[in-house]
PDB file of N, CA and C in Angstrom:
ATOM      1  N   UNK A   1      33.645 110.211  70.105  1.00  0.00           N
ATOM      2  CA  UNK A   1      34.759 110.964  70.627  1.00  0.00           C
ATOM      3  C   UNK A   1      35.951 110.035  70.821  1.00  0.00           C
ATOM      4  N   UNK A   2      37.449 110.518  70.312  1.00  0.00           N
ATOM      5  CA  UNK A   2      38.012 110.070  70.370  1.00  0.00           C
ATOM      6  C   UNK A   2      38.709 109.563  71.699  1.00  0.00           C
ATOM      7  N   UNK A   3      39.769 108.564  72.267  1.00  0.00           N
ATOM      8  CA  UNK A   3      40.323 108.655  73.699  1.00  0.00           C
ATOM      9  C   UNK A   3      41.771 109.113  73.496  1.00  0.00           C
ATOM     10  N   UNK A   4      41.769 109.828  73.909  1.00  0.00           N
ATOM     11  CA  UNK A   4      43.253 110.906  74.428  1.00  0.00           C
ATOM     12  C   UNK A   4      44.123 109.314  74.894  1.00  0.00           C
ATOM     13  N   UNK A   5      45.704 109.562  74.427  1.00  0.00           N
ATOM     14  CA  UNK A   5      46.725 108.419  75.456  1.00  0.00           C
ATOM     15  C   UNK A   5      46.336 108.814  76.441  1.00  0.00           C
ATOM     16  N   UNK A   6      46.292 110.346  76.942  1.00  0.00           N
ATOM     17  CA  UNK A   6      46.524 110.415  78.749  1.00  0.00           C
ATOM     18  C   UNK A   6      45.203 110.076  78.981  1.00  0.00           C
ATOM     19  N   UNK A   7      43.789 109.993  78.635  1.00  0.00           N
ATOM     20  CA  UNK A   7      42.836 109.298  78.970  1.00  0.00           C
ATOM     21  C   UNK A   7      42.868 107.491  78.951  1.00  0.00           C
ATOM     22  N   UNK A   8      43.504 106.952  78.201  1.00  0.00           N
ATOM     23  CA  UNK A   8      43.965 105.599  78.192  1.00  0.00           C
ATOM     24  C   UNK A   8      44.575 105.508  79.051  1.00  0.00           C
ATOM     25  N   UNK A   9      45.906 106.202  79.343  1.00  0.00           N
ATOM     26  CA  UNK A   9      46.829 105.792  80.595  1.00  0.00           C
ATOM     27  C   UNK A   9      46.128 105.779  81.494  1.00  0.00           C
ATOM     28  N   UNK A  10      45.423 106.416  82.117  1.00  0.00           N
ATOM     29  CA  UNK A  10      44.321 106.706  83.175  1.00  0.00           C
ATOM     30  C   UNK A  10      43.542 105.983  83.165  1.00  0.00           C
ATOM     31  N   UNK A  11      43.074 105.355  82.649  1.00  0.00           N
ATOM     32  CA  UNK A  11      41.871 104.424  82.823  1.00  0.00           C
ATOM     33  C   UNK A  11      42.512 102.983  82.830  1.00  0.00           C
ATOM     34  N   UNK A  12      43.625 102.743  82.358  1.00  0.00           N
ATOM     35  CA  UNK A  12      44.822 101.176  82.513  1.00  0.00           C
ATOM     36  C   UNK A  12      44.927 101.688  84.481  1.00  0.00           C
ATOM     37  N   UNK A  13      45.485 102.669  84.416  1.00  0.00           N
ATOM     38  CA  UNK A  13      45.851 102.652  85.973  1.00  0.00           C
ATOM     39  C   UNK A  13      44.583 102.281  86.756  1.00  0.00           C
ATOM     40  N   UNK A  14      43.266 101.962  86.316  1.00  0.00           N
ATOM     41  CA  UNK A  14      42.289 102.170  87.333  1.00  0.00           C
ATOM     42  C   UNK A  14      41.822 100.364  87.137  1.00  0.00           C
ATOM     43  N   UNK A  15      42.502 100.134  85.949  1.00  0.00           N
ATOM     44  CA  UNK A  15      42.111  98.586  85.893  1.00  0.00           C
ATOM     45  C   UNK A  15      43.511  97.565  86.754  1.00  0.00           C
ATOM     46  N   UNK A  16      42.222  96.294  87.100  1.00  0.00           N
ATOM     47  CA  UNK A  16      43.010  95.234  87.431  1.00  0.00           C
ATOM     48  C   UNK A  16      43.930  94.426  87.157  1.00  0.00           C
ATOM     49  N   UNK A  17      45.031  94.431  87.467  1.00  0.00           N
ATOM     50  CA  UNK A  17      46.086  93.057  86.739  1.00  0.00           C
ATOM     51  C   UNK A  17      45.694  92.189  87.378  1.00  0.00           C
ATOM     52  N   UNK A  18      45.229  91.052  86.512  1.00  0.00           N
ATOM     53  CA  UNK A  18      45.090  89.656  86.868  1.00  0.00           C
ATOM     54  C   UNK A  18      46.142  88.521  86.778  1.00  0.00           C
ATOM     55  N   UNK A  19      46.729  87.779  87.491  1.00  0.00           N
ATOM     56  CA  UNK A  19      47.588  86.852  87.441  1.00  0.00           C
ATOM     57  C   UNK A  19      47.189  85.635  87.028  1.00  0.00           C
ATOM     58  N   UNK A  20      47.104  84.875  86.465  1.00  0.00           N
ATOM     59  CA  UNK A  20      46.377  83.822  86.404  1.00  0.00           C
ATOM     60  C   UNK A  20      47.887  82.387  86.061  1.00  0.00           C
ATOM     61  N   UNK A  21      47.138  81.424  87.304  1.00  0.00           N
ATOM     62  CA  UNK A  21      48.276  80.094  87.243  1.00  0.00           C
ATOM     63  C   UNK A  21      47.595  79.102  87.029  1.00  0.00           C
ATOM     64  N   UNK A  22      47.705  78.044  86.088  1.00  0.00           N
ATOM     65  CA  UNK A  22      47.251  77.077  85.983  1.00  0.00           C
ATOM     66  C   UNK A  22      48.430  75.869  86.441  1.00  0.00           C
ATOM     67  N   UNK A  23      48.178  74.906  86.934  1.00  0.00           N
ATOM     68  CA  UNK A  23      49.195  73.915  87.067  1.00  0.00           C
ATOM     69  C   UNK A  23      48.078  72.196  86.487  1.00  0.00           C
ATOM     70  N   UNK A  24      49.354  71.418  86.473  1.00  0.00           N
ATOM     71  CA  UNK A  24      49.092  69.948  86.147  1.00  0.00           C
ATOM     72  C   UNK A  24      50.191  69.509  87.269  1.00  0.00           C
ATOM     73  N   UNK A  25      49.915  68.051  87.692  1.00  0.00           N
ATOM     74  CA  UNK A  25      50.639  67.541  88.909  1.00  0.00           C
ATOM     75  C   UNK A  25      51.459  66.390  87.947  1.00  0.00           C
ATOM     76  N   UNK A  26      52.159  65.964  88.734  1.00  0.00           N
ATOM     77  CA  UNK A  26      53.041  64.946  88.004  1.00  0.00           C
ATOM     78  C   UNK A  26      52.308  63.332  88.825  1.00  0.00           C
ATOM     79  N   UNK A  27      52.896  62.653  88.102  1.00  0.00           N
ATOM     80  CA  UNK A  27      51.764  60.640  88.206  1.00  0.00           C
ATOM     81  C   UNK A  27      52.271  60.868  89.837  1.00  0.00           C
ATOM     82  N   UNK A  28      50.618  59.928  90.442  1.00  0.00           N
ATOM     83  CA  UNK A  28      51.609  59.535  91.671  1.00  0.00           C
ATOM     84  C   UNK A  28      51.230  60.709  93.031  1.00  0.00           C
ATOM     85  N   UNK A  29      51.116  62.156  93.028  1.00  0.00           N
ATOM     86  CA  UNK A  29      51.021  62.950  93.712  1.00  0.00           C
ATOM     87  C   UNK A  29      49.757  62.460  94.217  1.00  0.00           C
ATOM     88  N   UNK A  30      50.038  62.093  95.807  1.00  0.00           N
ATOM     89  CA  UNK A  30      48.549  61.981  96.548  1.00  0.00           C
ATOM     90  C   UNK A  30      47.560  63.143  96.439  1.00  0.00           C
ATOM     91  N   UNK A  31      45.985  63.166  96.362  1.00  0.00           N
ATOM     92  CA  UNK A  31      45.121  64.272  96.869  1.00  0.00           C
ATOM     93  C   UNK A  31      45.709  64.887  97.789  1.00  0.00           C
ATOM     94  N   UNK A  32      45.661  64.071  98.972  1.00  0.00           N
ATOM     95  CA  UNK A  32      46.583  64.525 100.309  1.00  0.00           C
ATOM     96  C   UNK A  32      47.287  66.070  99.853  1.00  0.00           C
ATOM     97  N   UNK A  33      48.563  65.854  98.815  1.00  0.00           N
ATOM     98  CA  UNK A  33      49.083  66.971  99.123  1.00  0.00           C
ATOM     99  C   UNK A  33      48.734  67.690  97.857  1.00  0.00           C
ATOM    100  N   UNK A  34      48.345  67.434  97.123  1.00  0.00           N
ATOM    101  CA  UNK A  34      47.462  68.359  96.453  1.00  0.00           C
ATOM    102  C   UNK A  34      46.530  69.356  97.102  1.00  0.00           C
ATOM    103  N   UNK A  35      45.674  68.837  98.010  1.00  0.00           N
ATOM    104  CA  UNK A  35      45.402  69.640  98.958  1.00  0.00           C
ATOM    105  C   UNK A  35      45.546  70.279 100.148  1.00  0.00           C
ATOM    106  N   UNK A  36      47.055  69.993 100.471  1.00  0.00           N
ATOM    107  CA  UNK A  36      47.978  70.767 100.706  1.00  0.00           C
ATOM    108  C   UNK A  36      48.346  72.345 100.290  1.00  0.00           C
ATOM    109  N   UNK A  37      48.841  71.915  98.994  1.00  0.00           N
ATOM    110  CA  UNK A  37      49.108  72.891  98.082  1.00  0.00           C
ATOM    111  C   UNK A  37      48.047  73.746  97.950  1.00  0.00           C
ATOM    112  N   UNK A  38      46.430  73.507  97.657  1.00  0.00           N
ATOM    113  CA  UNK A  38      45.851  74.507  97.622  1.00  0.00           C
ATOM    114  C   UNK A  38      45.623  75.654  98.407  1.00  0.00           C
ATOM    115  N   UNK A  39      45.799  74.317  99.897  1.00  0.00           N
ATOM    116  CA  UNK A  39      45.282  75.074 101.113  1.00  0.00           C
ATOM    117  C   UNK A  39      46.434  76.210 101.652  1.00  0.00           C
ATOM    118  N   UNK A  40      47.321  76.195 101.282  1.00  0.00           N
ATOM    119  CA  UNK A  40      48.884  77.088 101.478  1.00  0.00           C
ATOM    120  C   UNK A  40      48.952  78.080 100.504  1.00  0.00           C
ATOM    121  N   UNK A  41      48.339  78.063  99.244  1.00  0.00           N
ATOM    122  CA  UNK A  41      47.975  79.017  97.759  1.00  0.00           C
ATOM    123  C   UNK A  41      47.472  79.755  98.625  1.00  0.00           C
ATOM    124  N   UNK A  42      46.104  79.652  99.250  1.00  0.00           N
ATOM    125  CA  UNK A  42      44.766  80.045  99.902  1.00  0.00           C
ATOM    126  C   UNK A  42      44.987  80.638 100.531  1.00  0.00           C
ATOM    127  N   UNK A  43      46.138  80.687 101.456  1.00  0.00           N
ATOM    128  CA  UNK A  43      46.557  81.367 102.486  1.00  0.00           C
ATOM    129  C   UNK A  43      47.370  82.750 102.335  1.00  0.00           C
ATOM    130  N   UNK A  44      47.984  82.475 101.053  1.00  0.00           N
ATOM    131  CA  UNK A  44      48.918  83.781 100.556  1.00  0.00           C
ATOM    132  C   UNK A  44      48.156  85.125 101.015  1.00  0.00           C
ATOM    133  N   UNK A  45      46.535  85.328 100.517  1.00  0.00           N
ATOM    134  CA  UNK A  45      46.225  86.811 100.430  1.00  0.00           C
ATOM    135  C   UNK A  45      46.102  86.981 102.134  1.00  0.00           C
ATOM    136  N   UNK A  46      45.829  86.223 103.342  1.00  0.00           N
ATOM    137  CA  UNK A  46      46.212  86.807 104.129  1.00  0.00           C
ATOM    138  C   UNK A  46      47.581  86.743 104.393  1.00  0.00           C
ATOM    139  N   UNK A  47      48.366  86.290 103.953  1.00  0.00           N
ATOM    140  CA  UNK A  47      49.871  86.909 104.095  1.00  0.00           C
ATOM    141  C   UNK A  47      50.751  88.024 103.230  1.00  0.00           C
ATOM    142  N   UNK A  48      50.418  88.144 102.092  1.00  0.00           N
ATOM    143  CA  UNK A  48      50.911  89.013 101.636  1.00  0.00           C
ATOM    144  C   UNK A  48      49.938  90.232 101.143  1.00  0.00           C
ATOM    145  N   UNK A  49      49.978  91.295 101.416  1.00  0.00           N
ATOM    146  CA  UNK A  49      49.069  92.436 101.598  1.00  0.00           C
ATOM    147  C   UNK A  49      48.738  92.961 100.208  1.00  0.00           C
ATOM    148  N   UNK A  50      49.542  92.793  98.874  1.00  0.00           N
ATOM    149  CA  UNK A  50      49.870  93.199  98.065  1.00  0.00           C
ATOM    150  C   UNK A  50      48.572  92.736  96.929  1.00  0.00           C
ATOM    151  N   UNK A  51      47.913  91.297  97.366  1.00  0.00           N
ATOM    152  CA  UNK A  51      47.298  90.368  96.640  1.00  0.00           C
ATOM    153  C   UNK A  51      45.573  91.447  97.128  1.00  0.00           C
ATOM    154  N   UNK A  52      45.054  92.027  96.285  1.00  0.00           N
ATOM    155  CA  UNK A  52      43.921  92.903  96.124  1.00  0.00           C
ATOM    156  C   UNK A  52      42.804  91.670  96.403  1.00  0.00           C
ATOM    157  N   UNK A  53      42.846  90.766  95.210  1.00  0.00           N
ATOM    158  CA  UNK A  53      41.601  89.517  95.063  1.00  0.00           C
ATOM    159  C   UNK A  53      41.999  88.300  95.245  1.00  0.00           C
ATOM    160  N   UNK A  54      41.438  86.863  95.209  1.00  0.00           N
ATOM    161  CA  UNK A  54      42.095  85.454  94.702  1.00  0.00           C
ATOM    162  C   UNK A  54      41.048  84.544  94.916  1.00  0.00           C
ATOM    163  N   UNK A  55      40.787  83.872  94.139  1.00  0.00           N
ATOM    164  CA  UNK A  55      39.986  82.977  93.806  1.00  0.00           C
ATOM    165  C   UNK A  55      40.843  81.933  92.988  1.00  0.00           C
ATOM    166  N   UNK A  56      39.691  80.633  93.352  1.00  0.00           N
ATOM    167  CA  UNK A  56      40.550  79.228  92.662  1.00  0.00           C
ATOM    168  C   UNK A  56      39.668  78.256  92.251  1.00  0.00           C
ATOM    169  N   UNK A  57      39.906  77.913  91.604  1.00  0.00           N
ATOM    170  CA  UNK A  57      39.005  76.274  91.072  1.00  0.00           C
ATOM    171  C   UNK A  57      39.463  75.053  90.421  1.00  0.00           C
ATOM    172  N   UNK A  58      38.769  73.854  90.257  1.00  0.00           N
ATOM    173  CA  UNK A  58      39.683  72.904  89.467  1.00  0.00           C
ATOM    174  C   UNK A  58      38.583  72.879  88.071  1.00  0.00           C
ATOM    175  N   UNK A  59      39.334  72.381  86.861  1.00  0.00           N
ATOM    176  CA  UNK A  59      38.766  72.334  85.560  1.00  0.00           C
ATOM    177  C   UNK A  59      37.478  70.990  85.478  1.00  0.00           C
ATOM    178  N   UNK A  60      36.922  71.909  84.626  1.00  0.00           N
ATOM    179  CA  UNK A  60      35.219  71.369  84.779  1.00  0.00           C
ATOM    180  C   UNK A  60      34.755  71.706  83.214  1.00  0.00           C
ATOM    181  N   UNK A  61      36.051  71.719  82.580  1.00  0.00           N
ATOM    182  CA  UNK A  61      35.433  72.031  81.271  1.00  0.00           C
ATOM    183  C   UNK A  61      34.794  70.613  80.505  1.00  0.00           C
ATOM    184  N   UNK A  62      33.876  70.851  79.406  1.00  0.00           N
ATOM    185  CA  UNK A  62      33.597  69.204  78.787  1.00  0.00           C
ATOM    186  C   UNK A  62      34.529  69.122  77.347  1.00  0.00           C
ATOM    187  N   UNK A  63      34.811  70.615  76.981  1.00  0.00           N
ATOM    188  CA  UNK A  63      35.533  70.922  75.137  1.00  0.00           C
ATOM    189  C   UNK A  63      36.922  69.685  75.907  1.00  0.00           C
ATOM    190  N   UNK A  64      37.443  69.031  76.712  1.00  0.00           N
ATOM    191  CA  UNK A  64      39.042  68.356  76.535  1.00  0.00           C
ATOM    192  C   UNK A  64      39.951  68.789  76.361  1.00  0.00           C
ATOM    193  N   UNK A  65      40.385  69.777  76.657  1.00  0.00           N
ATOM    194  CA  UNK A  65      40.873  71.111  75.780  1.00  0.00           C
ATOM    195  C   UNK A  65      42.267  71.551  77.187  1.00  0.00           C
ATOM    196  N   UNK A  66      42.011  70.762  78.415  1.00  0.00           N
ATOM    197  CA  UNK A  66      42.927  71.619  79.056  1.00  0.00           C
ATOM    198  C   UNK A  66      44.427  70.947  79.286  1.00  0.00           C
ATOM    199  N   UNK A  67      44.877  70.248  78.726  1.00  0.00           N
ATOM    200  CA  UNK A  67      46.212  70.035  78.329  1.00  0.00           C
ATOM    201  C   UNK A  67      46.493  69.186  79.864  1.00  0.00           C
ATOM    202  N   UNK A  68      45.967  68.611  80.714  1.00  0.00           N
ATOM    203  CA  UNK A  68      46.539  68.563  81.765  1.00  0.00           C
ATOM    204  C   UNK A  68      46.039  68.908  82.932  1.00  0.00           C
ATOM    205  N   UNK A  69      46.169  70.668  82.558  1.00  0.00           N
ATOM    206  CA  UNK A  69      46.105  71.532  83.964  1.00  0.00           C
ATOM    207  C   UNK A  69      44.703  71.123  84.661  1.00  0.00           C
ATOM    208  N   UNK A  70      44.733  71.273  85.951  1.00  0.00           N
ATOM    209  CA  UNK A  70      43.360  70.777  86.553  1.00  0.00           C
ATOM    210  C   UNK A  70      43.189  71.853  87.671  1.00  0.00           C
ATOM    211  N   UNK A  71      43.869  72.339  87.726  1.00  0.00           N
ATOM    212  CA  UNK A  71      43.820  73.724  89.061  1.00  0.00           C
ATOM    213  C   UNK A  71      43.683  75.326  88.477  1.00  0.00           C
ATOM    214  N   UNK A  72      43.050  75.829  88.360  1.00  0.00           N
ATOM    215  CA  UNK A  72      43.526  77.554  88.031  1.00  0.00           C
ATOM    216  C   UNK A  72      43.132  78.224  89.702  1.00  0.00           C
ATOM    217  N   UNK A  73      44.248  79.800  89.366  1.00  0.00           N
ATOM    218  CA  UNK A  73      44.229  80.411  90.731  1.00  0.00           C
ATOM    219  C   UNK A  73      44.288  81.954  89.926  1.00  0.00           C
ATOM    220  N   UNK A  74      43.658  82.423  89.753  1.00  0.00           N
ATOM    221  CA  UNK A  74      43.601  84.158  90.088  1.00  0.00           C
ATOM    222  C   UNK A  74      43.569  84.517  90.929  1.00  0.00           C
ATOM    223  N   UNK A  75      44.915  85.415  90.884  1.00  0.00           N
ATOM    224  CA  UNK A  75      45.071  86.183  91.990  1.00  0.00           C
ATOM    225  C   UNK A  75      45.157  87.792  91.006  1.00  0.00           C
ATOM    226  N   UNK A  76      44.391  88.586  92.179  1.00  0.00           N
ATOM    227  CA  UNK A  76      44.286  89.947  90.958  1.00  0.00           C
ATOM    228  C   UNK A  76      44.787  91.188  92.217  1.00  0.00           C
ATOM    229  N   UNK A  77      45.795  92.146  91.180  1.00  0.00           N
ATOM    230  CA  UNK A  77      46.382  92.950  91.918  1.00  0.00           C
ATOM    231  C   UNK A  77      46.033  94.409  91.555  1.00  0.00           C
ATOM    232  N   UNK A  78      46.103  95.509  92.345  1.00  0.00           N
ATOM    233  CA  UNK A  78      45.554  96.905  92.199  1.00  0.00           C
ATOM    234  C   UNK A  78      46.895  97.479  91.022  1.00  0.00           C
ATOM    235  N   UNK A  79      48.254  97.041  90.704  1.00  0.00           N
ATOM    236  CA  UNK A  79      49.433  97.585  90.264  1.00  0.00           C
ATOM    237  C   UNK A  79      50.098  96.939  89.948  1.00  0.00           C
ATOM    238  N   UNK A  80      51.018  97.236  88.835  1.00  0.00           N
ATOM    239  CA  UNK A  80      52.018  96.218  88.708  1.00  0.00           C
ATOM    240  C   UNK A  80      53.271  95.997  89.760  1.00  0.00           C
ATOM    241  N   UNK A  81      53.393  96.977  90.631  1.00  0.00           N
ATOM    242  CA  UNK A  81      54.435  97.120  91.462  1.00  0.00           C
ATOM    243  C   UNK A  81      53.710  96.215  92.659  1.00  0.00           C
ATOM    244  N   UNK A  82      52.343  96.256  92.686  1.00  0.00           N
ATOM    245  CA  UNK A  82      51.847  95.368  93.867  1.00  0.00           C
ATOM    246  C   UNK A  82      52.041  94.010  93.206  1.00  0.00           C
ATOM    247  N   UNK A  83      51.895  93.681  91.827  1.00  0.00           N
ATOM    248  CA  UNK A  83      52.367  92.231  91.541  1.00  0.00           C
ATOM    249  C   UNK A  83      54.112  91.844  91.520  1.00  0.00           C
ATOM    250  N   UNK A  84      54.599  92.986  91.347  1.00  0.00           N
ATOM    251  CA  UNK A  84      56.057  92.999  91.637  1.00  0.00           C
ATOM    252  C   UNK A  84      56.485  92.664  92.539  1.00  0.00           C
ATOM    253  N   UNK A  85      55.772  93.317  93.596  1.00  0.00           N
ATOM    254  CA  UNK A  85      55.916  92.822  95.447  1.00  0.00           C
ATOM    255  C   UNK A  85      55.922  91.328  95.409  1.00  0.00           C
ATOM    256  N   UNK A  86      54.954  91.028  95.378  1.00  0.00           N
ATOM    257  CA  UNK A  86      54.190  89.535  95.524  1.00  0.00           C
ATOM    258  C   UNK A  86      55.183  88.652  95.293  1.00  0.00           C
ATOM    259  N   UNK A  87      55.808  88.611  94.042  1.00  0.00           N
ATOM    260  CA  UNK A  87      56.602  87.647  93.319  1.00  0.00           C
ATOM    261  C   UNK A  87      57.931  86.991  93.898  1.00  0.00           C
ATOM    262  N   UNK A  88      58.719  88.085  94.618  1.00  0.00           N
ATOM    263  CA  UNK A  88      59.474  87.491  95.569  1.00  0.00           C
ATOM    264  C   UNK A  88      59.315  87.707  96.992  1.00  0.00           C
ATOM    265  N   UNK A  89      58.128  87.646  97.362  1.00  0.00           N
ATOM    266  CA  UNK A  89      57.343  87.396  98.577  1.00  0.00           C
ATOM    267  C   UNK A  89      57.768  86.580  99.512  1.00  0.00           C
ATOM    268  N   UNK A  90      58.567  86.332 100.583  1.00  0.00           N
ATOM    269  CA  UNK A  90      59.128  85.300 101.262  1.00  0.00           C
ATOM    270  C   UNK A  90      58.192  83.994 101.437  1.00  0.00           C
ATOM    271  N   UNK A  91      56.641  84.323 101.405  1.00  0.00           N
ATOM    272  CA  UNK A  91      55.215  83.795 101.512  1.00  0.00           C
ATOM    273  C   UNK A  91      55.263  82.738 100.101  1.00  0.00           C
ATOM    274  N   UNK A  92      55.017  83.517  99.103  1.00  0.00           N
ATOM    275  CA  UNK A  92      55.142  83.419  98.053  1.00  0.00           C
ATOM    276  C   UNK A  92      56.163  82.354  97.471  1.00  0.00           C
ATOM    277  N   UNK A  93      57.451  82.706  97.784  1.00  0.00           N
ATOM    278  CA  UNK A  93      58.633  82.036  97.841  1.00  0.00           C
ATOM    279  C   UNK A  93      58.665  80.783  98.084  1.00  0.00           C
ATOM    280  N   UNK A  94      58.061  80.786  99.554  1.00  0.00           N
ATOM    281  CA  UNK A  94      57.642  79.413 100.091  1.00  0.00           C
ATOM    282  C   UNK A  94      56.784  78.609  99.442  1.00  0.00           C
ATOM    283  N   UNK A  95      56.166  78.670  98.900  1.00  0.00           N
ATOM    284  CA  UNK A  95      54.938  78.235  98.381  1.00  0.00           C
ATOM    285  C   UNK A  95      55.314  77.625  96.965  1.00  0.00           C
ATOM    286  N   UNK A  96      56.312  78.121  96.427  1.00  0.00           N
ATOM    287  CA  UNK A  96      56.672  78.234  95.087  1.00  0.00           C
ATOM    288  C   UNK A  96      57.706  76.885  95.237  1.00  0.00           C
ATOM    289  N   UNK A  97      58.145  76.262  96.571  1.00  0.00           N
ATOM    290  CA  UNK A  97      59.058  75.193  96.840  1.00  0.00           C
ATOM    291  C   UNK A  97      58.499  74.339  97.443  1.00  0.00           C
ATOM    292  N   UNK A  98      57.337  74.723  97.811  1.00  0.00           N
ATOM    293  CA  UNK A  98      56.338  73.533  98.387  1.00  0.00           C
ATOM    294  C   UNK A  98      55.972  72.731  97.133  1.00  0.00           C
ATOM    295  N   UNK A  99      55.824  73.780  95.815  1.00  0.00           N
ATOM    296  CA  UNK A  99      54.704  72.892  95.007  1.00  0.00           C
ATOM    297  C   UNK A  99      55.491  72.706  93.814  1.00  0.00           C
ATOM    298  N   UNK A 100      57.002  72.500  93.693  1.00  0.00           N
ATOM    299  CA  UNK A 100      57.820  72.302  92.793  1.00  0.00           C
ATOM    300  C   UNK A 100      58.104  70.748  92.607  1.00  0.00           C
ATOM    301  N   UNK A 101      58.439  70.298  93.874  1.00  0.00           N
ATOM    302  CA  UNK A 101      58.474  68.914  93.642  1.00  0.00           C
ATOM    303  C   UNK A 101      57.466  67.937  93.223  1.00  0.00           C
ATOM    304  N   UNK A 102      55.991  68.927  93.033  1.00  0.00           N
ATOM    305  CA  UNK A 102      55.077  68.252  92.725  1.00  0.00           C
ATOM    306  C   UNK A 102      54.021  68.395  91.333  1.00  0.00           C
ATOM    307  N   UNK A 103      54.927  69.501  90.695  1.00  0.00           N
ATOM    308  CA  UNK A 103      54.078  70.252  89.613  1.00  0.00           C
ATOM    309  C   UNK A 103      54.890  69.942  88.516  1.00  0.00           C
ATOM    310  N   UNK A 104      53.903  69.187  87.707  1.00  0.00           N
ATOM    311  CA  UNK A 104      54.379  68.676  86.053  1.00  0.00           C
ATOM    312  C   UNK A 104      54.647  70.300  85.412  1.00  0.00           C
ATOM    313  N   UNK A 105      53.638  70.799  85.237  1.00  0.00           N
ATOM    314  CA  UNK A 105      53.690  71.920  84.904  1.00  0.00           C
ATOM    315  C   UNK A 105      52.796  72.960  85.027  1.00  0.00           C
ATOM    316  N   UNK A 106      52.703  74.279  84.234  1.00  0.00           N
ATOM    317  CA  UNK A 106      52.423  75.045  85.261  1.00  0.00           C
ATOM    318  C   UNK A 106      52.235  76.779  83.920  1.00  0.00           C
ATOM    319  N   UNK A 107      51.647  77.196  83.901  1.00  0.00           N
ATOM    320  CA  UNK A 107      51.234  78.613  82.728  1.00  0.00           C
ATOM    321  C   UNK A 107      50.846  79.275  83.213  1.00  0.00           C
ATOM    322  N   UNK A 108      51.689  80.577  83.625  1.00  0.00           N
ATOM    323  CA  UNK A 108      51.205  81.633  84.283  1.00  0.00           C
ATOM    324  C   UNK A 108      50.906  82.738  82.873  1.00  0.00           C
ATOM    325  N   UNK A 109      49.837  83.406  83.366  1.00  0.00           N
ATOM    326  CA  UNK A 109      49.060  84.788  81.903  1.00  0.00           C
ATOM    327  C   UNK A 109      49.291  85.451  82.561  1.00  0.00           C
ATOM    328  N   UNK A 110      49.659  86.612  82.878  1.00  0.00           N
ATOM    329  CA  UNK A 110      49.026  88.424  83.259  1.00  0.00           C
ATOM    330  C   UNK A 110      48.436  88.853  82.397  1.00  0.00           C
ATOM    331  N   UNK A 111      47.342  89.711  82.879  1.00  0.00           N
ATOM    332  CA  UNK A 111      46.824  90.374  81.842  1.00  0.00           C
ATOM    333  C   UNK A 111      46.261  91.753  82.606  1.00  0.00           C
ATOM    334  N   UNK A 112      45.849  92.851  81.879  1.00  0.00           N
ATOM    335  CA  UNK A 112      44.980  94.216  82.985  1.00  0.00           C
ATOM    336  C   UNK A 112      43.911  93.848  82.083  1.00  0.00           C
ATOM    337  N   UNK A 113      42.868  93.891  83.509  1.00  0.00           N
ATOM    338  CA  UNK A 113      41.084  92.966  83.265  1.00  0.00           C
ATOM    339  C   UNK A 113      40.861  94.486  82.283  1.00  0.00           C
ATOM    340  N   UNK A 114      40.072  94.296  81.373  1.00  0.00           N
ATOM    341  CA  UNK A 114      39.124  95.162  80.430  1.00  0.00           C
ATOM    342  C   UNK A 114      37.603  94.788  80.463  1.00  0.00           C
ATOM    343  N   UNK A 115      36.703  96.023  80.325  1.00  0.00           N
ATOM    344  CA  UNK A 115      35.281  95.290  80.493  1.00  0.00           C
ATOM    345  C   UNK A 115      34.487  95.986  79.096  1.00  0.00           C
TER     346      UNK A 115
END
C-alpha cells in the first residue's frame, strides 16, 4: 500500500528533530574549561523547556576519521518551532559565548530521526 503525502506529513510531525553539534577545541584549551563547557551544555535542558532530549559524549571511534571533533551533543526536539525557540535562547545564547573563544570548530546536522 501506497503512503498518501497527508500520511507522510503526519507521520514527519510525530518524528524527532535531532540537532546534532560536534566541536574541536583550539591548542592550549585547559580540560579545566573544557569541562566547563560541557558542564554549562548539560545544563541547557533544564533551562530551556523547548529541548525534549540531550545526551553527550566524547569520540571513541578507532576508523581516525573524526577530523578533530572530540565532543558530540544531541540535543533532540518535539518541532521545528521548539528548535527555533532554542536557538536564540538567552540560555543558549550564553553558552554559545562561553564556548567561542574556545572552539576551533564546530558542525552542526539537523535531521527528523527515521526508524
Amino acid at each position: 500500500m501506497k503512503a498518501t503525502a497527508a500520511s507522510q506529513s503526519e507521520r514527519m510531525e510525530r518524528n524527532l528533530l535531532r540537532h546534532v553539534v560536534l566541536f574541536s577545541w583550539k591548542a592550549g584549551v585547559p580540560q579545566e574549561k573544557i569541562d566547563e563547557i560541557v558542564s554549562v551544555f548539560c545544563q541547557l535542558p533544564e533551562r530551556i523547556g523547548e529541548i525534549h532530549d540531550f545526551e553527550w559524549g566524547t569520540d571513541v571511534s578507532v576508523e581516525g576519521v573524526a577530523r578533530g571533533m572530540s565532543h558530540c551533543f544531541l540535543v533532540t526536539f518535539n518541532s521545528a518551532q521548539d528548535r527555533d525557540a532554542y536557538l536564540p535562547h538567552p540560555a543558549h545564547e550564553e553558552f554559545v559565548r562561553l564556548i567561542q573563544p574556545c572552539m576551533e570548530d564546530v558542525l552542526v546536522f539537523d535531521y527528523w530521526q527515521r526508524s
